[in-house]
Protein backbone atom coordinates (compact mmCIF):
# COMPACT_ATOMS: atom_id res chain seq x y z
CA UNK A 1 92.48 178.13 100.27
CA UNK A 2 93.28 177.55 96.79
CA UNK A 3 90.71 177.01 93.95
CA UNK A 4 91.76 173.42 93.59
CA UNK A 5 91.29 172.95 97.41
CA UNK A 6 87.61 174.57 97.05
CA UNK A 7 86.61 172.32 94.28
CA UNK A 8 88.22 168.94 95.29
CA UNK A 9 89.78 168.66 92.46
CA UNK A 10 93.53 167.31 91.73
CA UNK A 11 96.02 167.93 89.41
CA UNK A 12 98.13 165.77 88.21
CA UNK A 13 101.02 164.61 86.18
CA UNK A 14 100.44 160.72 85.75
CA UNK A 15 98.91 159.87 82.34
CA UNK A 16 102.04 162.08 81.21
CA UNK A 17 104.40 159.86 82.75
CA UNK A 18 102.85 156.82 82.25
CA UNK A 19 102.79 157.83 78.60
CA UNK A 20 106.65 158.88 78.34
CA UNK A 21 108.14 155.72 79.77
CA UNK A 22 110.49 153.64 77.42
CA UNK A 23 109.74 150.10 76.65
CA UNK A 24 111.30 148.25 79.56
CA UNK A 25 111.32 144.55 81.05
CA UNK A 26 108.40 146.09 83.56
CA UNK A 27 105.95 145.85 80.20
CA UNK A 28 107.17 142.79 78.89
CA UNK A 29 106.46 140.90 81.93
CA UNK A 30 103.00 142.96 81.95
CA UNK A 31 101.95 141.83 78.41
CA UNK A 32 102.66 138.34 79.52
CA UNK A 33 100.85 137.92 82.82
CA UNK A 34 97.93 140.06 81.35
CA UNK A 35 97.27 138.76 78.07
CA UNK A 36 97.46 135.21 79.02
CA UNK A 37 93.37 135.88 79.23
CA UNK A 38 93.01 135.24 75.17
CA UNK A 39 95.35 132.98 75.01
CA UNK A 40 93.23 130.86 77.82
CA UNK A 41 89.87 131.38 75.83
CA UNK A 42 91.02 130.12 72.57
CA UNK A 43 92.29 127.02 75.03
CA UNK A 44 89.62 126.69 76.58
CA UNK A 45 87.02 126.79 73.47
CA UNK A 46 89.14 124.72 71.21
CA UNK A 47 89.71 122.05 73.83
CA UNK A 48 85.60 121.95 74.35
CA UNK A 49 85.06 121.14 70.96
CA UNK A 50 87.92 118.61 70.33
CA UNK A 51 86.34 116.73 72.82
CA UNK A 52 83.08 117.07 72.89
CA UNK A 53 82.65 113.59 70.69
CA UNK A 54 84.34 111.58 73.44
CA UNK A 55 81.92 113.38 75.67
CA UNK A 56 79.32 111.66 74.26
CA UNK A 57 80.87 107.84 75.07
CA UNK A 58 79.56 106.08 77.91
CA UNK A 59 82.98 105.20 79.57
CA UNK A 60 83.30 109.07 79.43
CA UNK A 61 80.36 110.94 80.75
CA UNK A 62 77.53 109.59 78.24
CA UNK A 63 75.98 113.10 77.35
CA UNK A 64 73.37 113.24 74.65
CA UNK A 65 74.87 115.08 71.91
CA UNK A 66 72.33 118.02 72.45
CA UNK A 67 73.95 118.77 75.84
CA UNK A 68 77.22 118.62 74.35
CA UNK A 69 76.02 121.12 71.80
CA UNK A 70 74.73 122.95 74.37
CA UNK A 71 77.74 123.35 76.16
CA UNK A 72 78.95 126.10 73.80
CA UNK A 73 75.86 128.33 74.26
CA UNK A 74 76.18 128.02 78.04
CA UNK A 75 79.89 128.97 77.86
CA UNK A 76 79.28 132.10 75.48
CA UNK A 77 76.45 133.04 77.64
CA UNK A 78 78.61 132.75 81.04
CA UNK A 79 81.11 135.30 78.66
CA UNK A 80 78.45 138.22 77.93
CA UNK A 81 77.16 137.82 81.91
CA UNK A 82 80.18 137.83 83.13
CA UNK A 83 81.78 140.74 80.80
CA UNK A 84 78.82 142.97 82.32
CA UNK A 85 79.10 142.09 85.65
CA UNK A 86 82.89 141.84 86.44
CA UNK A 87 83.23 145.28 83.22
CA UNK A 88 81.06 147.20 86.02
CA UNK A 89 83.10 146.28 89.38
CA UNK A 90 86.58 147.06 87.17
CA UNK A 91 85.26 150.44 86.79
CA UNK A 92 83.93 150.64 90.50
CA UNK A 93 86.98 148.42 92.41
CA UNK A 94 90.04 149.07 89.98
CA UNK A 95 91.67 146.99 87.29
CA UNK A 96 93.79 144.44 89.65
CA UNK A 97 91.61 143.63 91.78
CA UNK A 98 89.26 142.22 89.15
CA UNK A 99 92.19 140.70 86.76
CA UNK A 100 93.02 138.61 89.76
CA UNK A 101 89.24 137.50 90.51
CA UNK A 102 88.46 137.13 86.80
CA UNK A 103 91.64 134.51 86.38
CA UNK A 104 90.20 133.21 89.88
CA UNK A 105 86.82 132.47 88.35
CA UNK A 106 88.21 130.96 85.33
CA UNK A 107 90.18 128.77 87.20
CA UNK A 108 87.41 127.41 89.39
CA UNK A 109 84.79 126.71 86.83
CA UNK A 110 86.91 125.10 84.42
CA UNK A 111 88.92 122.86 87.33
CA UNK A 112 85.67 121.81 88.55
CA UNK A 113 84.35 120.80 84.77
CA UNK A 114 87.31 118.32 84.79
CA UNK A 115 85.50 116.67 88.02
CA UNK A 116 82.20 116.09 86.28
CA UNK A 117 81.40 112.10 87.52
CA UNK A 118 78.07 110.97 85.39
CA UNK A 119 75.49 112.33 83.68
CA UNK A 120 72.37 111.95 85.66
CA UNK A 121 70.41 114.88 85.71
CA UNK A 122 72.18 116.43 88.76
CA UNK A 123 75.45 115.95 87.25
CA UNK A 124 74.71 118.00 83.61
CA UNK A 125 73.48 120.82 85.66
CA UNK A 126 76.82 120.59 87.44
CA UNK A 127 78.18 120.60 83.99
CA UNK A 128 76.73 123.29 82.59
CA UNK A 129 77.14 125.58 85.76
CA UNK A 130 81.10 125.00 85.65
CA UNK A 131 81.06 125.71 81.92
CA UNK A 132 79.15 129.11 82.70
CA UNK A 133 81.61 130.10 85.75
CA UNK A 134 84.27 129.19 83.18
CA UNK A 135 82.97 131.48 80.67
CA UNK A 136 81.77 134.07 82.98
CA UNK A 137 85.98 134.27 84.32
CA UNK A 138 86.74 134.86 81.01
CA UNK A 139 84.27 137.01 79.98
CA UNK A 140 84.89 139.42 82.84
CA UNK A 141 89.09 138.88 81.66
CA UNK A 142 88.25 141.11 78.64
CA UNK A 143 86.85 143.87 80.23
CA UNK A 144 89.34 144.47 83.34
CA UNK A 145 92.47 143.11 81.26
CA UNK A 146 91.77 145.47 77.90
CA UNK A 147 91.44 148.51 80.21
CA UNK A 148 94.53 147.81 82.22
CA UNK A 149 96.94 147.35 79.09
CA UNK A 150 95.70 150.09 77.30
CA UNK A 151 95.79 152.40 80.69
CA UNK A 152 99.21 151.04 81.29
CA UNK A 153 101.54 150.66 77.98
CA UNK A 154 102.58 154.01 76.46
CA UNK A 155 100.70 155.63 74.29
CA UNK A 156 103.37 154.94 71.56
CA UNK A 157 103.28 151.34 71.94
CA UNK A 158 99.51 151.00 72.60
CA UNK A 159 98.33 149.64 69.76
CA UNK A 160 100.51 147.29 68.86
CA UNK A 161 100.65 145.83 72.15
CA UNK A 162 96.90 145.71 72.07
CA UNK A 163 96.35 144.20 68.86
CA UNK A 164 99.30 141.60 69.56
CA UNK A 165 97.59 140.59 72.89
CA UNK A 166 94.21 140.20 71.52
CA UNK A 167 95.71 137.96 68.58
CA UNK A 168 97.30 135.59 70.83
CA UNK A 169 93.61 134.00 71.51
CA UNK A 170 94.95 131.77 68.23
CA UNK A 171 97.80 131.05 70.14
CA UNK A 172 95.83 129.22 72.74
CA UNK A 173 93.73 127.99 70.19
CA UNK A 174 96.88 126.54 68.36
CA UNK A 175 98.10 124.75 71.82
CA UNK A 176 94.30 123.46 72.79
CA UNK A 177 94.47 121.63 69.40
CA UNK A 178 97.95 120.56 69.90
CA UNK A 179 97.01 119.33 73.88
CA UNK A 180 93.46 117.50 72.57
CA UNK A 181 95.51 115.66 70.36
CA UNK A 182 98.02 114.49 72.41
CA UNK A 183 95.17 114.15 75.09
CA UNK A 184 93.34 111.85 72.73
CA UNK A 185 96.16 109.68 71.73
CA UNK A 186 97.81 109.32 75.45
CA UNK A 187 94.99 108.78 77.26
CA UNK A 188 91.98 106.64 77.41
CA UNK A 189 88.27 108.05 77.20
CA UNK A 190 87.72 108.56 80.66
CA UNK A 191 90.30 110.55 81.29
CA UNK A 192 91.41 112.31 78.30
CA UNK A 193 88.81 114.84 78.26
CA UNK A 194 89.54 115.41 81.79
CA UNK A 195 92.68 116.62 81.07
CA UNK A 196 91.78 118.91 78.25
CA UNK A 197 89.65 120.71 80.50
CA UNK A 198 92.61 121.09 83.19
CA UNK A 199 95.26 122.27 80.81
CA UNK A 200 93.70 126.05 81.12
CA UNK A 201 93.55 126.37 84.63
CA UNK A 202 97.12 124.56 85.20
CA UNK A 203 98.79 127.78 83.13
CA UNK A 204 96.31 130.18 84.74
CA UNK A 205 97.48 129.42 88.31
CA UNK A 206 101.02 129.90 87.00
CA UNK A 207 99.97 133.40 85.80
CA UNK A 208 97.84 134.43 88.88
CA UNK A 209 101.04 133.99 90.65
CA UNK A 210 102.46 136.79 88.10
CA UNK A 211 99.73 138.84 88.37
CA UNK A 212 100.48 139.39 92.31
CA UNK A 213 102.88 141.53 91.70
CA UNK A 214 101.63 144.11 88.86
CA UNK A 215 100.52 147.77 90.26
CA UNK A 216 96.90 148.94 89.95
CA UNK A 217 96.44 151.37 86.85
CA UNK A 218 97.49 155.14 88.24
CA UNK A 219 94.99 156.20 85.61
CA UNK A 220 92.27 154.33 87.53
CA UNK A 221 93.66 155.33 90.96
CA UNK A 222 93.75 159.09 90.17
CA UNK A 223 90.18 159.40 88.19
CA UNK A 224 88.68 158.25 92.10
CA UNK A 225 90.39 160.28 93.77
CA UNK A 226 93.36 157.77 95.59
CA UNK A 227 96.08 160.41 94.90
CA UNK A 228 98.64 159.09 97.03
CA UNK A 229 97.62 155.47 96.32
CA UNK A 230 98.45 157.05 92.21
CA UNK A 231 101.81 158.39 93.18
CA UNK A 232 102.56 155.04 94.72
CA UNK A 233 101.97 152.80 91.85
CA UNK A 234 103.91 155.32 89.20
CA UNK A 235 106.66 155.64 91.52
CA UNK A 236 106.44 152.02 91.57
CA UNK A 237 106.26 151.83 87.58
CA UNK A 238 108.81 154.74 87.19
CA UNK A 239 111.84 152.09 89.13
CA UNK A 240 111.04 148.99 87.65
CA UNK A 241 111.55 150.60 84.10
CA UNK A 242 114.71 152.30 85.88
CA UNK A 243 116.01 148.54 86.90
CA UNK A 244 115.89 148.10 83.68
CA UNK A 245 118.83 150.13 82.30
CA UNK A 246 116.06 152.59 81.04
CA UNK A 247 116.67 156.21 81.64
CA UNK A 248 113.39 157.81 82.63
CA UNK A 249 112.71 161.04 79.63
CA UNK A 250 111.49 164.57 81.89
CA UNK A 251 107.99 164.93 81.61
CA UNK A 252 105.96 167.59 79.99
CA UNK A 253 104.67 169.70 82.85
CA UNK A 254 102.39 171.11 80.04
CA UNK A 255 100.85 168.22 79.88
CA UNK A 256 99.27 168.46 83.26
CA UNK A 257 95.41 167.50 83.60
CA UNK A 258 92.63 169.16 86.52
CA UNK A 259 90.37 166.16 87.80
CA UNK A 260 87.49 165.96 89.72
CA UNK A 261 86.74 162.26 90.63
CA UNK A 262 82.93 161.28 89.86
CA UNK A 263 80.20 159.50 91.12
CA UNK A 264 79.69 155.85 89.63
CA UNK A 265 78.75 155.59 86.59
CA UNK A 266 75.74 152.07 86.28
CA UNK A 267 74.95 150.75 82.89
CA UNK A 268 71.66 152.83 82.36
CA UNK A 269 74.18 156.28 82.57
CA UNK A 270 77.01 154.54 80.66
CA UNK A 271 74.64 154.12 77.45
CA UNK A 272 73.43 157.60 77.45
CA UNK A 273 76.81 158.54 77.84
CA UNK A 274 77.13 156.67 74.79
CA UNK A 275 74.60 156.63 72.44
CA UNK A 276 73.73 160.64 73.14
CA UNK A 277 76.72 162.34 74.07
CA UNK A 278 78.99 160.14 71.62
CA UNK A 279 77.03 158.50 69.15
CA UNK A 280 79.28 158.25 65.91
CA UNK A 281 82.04 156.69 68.47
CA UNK A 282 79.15 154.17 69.52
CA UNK A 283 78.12 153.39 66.00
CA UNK A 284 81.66 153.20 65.29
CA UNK A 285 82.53 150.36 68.22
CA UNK A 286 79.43 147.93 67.42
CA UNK A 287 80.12 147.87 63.84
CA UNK A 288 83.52 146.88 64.14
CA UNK A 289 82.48 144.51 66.74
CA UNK A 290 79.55 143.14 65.40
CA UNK A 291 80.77 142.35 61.69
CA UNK A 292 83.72 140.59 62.90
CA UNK A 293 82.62 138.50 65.64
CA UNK A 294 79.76 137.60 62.66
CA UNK A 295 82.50 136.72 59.94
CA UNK A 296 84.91 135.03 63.01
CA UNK A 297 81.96 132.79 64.55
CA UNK A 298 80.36 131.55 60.79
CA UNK A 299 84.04 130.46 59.28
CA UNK A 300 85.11 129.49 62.85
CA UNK A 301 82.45 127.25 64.31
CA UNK A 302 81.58 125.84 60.72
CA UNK A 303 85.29 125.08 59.30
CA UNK A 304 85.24 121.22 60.26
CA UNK A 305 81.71 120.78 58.47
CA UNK A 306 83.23 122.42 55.54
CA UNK A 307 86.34 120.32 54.88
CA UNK A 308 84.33 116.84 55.37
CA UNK A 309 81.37 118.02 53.78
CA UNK A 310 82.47 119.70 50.59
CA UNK A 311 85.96 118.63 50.56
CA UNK A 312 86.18 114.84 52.04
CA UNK A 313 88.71 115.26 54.82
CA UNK A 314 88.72 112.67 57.67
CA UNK A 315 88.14 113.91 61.07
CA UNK A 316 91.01 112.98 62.72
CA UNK A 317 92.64 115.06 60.38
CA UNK A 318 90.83 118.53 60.25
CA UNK A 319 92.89 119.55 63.36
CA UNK A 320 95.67 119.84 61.37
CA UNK A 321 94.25 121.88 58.90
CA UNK A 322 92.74 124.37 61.99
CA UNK A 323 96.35 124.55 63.12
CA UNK A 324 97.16 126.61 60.08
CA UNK A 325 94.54 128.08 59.81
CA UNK A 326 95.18 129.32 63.63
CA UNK A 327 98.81 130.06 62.41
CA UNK A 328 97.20 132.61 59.58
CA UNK A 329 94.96 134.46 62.82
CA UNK A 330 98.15 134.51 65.33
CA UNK A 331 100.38 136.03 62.62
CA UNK A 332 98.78 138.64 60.96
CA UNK A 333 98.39 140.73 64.37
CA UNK A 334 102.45 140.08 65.10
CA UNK A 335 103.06 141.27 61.62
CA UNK A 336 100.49 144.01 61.11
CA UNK A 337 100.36 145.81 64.59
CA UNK A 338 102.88 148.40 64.40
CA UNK A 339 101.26 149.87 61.55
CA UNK A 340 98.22 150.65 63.37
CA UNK A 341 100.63 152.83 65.33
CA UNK A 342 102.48 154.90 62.67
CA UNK A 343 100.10 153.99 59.39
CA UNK A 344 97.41 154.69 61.81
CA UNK A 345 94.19 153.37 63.20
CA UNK A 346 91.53 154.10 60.95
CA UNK A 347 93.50 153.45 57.44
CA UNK A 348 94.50 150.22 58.90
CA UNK A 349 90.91 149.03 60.42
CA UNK A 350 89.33 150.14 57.02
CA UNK A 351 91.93 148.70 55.39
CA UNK A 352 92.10 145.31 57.04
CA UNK A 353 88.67 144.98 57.02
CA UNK A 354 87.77 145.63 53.34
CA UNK A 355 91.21 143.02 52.37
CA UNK A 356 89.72 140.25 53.70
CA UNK A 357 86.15 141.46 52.66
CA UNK A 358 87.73 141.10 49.09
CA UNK A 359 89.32 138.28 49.62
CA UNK A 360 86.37 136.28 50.76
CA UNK A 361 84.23 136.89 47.71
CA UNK A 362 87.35 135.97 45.36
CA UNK A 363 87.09 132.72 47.55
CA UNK A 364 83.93 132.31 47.37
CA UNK A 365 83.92 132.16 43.69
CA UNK A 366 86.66 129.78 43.57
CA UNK A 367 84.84 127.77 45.77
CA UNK A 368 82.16 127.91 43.79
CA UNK A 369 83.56 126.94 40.78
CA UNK A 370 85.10 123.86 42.41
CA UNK A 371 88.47 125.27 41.98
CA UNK A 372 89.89 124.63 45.36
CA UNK A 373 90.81 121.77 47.61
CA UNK A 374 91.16 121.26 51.01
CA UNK A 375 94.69 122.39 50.59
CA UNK A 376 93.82 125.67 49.01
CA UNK A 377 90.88 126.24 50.55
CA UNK A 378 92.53 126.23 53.81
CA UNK A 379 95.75 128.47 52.41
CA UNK A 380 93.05 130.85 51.65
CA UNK A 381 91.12 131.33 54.88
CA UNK A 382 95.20 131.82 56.02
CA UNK A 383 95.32 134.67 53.84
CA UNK A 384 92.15 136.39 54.61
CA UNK A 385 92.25 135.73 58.08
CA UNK A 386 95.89 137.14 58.80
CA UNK A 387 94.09 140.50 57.73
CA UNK A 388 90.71 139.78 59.42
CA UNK A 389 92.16 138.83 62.49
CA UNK A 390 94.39 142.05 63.15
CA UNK A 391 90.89 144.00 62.24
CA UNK A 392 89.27 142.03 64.85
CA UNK A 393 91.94 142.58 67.38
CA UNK A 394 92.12 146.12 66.72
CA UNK A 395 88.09 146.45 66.86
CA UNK A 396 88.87 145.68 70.66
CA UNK A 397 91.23 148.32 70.92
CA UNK A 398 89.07 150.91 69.24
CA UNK A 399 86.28 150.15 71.83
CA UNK A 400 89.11 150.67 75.03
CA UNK A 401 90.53 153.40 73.78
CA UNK A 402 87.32 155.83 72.45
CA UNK A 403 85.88 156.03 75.58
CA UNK A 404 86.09 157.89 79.30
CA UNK A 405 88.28 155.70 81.57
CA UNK A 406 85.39 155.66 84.17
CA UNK A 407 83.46 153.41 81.87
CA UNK A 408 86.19 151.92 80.07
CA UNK A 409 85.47 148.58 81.25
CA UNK A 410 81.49 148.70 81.06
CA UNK A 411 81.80 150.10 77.65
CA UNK A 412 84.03 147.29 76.43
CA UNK A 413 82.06 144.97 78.49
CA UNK A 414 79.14 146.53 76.53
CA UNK A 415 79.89 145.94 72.79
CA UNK A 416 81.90 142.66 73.80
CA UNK A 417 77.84 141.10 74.85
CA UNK A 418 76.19 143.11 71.04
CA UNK A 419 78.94 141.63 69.32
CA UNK A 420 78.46 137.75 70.81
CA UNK A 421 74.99 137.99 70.89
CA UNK A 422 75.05 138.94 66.93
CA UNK A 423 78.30 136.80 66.57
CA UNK A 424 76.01 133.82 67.94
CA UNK A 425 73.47 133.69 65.56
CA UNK A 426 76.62 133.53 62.49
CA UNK A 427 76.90 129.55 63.15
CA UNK A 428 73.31 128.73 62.57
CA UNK A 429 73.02 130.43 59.29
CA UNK A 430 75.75 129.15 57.86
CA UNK A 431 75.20 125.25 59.55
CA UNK A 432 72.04 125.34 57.60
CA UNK A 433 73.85 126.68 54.10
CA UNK A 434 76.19 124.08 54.18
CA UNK A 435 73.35 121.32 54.81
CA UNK A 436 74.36 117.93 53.45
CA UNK A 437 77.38 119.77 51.31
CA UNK A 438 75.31 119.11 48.03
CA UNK A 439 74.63 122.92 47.64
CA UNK A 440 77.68 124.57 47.22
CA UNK A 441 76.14 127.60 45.73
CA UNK A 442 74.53 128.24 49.49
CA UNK A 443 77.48 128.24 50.97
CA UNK A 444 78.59 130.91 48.21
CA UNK A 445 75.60 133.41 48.97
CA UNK A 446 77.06 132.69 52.78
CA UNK A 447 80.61 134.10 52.19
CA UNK A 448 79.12 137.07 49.82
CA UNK A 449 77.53 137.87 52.69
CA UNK A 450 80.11 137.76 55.38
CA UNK A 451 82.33 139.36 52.96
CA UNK A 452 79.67 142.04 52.45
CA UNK A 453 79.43 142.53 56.30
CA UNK A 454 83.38 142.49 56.36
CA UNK A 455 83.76 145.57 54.05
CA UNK A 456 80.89 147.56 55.34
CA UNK A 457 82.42 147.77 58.91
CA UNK A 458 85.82 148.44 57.25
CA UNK A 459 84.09 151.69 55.52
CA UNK A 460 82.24 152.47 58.88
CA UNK A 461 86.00 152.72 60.08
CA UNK A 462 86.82 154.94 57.16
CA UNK A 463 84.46 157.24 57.48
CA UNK A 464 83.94 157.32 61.57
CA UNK A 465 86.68 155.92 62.77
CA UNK A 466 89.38 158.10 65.38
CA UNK A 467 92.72 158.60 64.70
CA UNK A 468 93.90 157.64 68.08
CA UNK A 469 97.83 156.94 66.94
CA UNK A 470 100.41 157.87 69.69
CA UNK A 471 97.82 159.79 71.48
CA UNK A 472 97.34 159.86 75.43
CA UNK A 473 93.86 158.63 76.17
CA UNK A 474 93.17 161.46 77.74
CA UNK A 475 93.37 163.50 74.25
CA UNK A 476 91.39 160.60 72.52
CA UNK A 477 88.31 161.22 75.16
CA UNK A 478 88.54 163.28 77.94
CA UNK A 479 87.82 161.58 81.15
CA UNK A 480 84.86 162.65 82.58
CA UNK A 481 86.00 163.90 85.63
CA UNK A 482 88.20 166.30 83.53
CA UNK A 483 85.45 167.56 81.65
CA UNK A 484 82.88 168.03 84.68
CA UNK A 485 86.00 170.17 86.25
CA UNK A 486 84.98 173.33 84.48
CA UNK A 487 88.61 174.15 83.61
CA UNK A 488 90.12 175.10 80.59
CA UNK A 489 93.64 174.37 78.58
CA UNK A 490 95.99 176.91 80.12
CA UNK A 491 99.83 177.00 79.98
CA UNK A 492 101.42 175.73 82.76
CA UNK A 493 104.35 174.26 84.99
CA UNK A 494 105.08 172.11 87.95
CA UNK A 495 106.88 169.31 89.54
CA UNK A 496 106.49 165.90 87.80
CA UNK A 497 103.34 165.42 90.29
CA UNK A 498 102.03 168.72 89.46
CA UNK A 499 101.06 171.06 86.56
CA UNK A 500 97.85 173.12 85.23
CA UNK A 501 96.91 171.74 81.94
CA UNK A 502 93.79 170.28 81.11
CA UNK A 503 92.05 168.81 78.22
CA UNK A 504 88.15 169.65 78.05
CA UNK A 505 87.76 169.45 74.32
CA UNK A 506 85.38 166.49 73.33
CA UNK A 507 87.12 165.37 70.31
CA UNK A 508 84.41 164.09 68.41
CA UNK A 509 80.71 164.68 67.85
């Protein structure tokens, strides 16, 4: 019996050549049916608030405008709750099988919103349920669907694919804006809000019927143990890239790694995995997530108040202006992404980061000084938020990538709940600066602030952040079930299946 057999443990090949694959059709389509999970929450958030005035109408459903307003709590709440709870089974029950529940989720709570019929009592509860089984599907989207690109797309590739997916949440927010609109010109108040809520799930059922026919992550498969379920879905990987004209590259047998699968891993064991095995990594992860989702939720949520408050613009008309400013968040992830991968992760997240920290307190003063107008004011949050939005999408990346893949998803799941709990309270301060708009100055001490916030997370990145460029993600961390193994790096060879490397090394703290 060989020392391998004694111990349990498996060696294997398939991070390796996951990692050495050539961009092929098999990723494209991948990206697509995957990412469609941002691109559904910015739908699905901008729709809510186009039409949560004609909520309020008694030919529509006649809410008080408190339970409108209250509608956007519930959501974000159904979003942390469900990040935790569908973050934990993705660990436990594999990537796929919770991408296709989360999308499942999504589609049943926000279907059934669109069949709300009064507003009775009974009925708001009804309301407010759907909105938090909407919120908890796409809540529990980030988790699985971060961890399954990122285990998935080559290491080359990974954060620009990453940071491009996470971006596209402006796309949806760009075509919720466009759909309210035509919603609330085509249609008559008792139905047009209807069909802004059924938009989302109508291109989510599309999707789900993509998603059938991705593979579970071989990372996943092989950290628990399901070797020959592993070999399956590579082999699987390995000819779709091959029917794409793509020849396959050998793989580096020295690149071999010695698992033994773990137990489960519950929340209590996944923070002191965290915050005392790999503190800087933890500090790291909140503080990117925290000061953006702080700077995102005060410009985002406030924006409309701004431009008829200060600035005079008519209502029907601030969706216009939010289109470009979506068109400044969508683009500067395209542009920016691939320089994450070859500039490199933490000179771009500082970078990015303390840009748009800069360029908020330039605007600020302008703003102050009564320099700008609804034209300029707007061209400016374009500016600064085509930086701030690829830090933001890479802050996602950072916390999928820094971390063991047995608690990948818990540990985005994790810092995705800090950041919207502290992203949360971002709206209120700032709703209260801007007032009756006859303060300016408030409003200026606001975006200090935020800009403030902005730059220190850009120098926590400077100073803590991992250069995780082109690396497997089993050299970034390595997975726990390496590390418990015993084994050390050794030279070795072996069939592509095969091999007798290993990577104990904790690269950090």
């Amino acid at each position: 019996m060989t020392s391998l057999e004694k111990t349990g443990a498996i060696r294997s090949l398939i991070p390796a050549r996951l990692d050495r694959l050539p961009w092929a059709p098999f990723h494209t389509r991948l990206v697509v049916a995957l990412g469609v999970a941002w691109i559904l929450d910015g739908l699905e958030i901008t729709i809510a608030s186009s039409v949560s005035e004609t909520l309020t109408k008694p030919e529509a459903l006649g809410l008080t405008s408190a339970a409108v307003g209250a509608t956007a709590s519930v959501y974000l709440a159904g979003e942390v709750v469900g990040a935790l709870v569908f973050g934990n089974l993705s660990d436990r029950l594999g990537r796929r099988n919770l991408f296709m529940i989360t999308l499942g989720v999504y589609l049943v709570g926000s279907g059934l919103t669109a069949f709300t019929m009064g507003n009775g009592p009974g009925w708001v509860i009804y309301f407010f349920a759907t909105r938090f089984i909407a919120g908890m599907g796409i809540g529990g989207e980030y988790a699985a669907i971060n961890s399954a690109i990122d285990e998935l797309i080559p290491a080359r590739y990974r954060g620009r694919v990453d940071i491009a997916v996470n971006g596209t949440y402006w796309a949806g927010a760009i075509l919720g804006t466009i759909g309210a609109l035509v919603a609330l010109n085509a249609f008559d108040d008792s139905l047009k809000w209807r069909i802004g809520f059924l938009l989302g799930p109508v291109l989510g059922l599309v999707i789900l019927l993509v998603r059938r026919n991705l593979p579970e992550s071989p990372r996943w498969q092989v950290m628990n143990g399901r070797e020959e379920a592993a070999e399956a879905s590579i082999t699987y990987i390995e000819e779709e890239v091959r029917k794409g004209g793509k020849p396959l590259p050998d793989v580096d047998a020295t690149k071999a790694i010695e698992l033994q699968p773990t137990t489960e891993i519950g929340y209590v064991a996944l923070l002191r995995v965290l915050f005392r095995e790999m503190p800087t990594r933890a500090i790291l992860g909140a503080s990117l997530m925290i000061t953006q989702s702080f700077l995102y939720n005060a410009i985002f949520f406030t924006y409309s108040l701004v431009l008829g408050k200060f600035f005079h613009v008519p209502e029907g008309v601030i969706p216009l202006y939010f289109i470009a400013f979506a068109v400044g968040n969508f683009v500067g992830p395209l542009a920016l992404g691939h320089l994450f991968d070859t500039v490199g992760r933490r000179k771009m997240i500082a970078g990015t980061y303390g840009i748009s920290g800069v360029l908020l307190v330039i605007t600020a003063f302008l703003f102050n000084a009564g320099a700008l107008t609804a034209l300029t004011q707007t061209i400016a949050w374009c500016v600064i938020f085509f930086f701030a939005s690829a830090g933001a999408s890479a802050a996602y990346l950072t916390v999928s990538e820094i971390f063991p893949l047995e608690v990948r998803a818990k540990a985005i799941a994790v810092f995705f709940a800090i950041a919207q709990c502290f992203g949360a309270i971002a709206p209120l301060i700032y709703g209260a600066l801007i007032g009756d708009g006859s303060q300016p100055y408030l409003l200026f001490i606001g975006y200090v602030m935020g800009a403030i916030i902005m730059i220190a997370g850009g120098a926590v990145a400077w100073f803590l952040g991992v250069d995780a460029e082109g690396k497997a993600l089993e050299d970034i961390v390595s997975p726990l079930a390496a590390r418990r193994s015993g084994v050390t790096r050794a030279p070795g060879a072996g069939s592509p299946t095969g091999g007798t490397t290993i990577n104990t090394r904790e690269p950090e703290d």
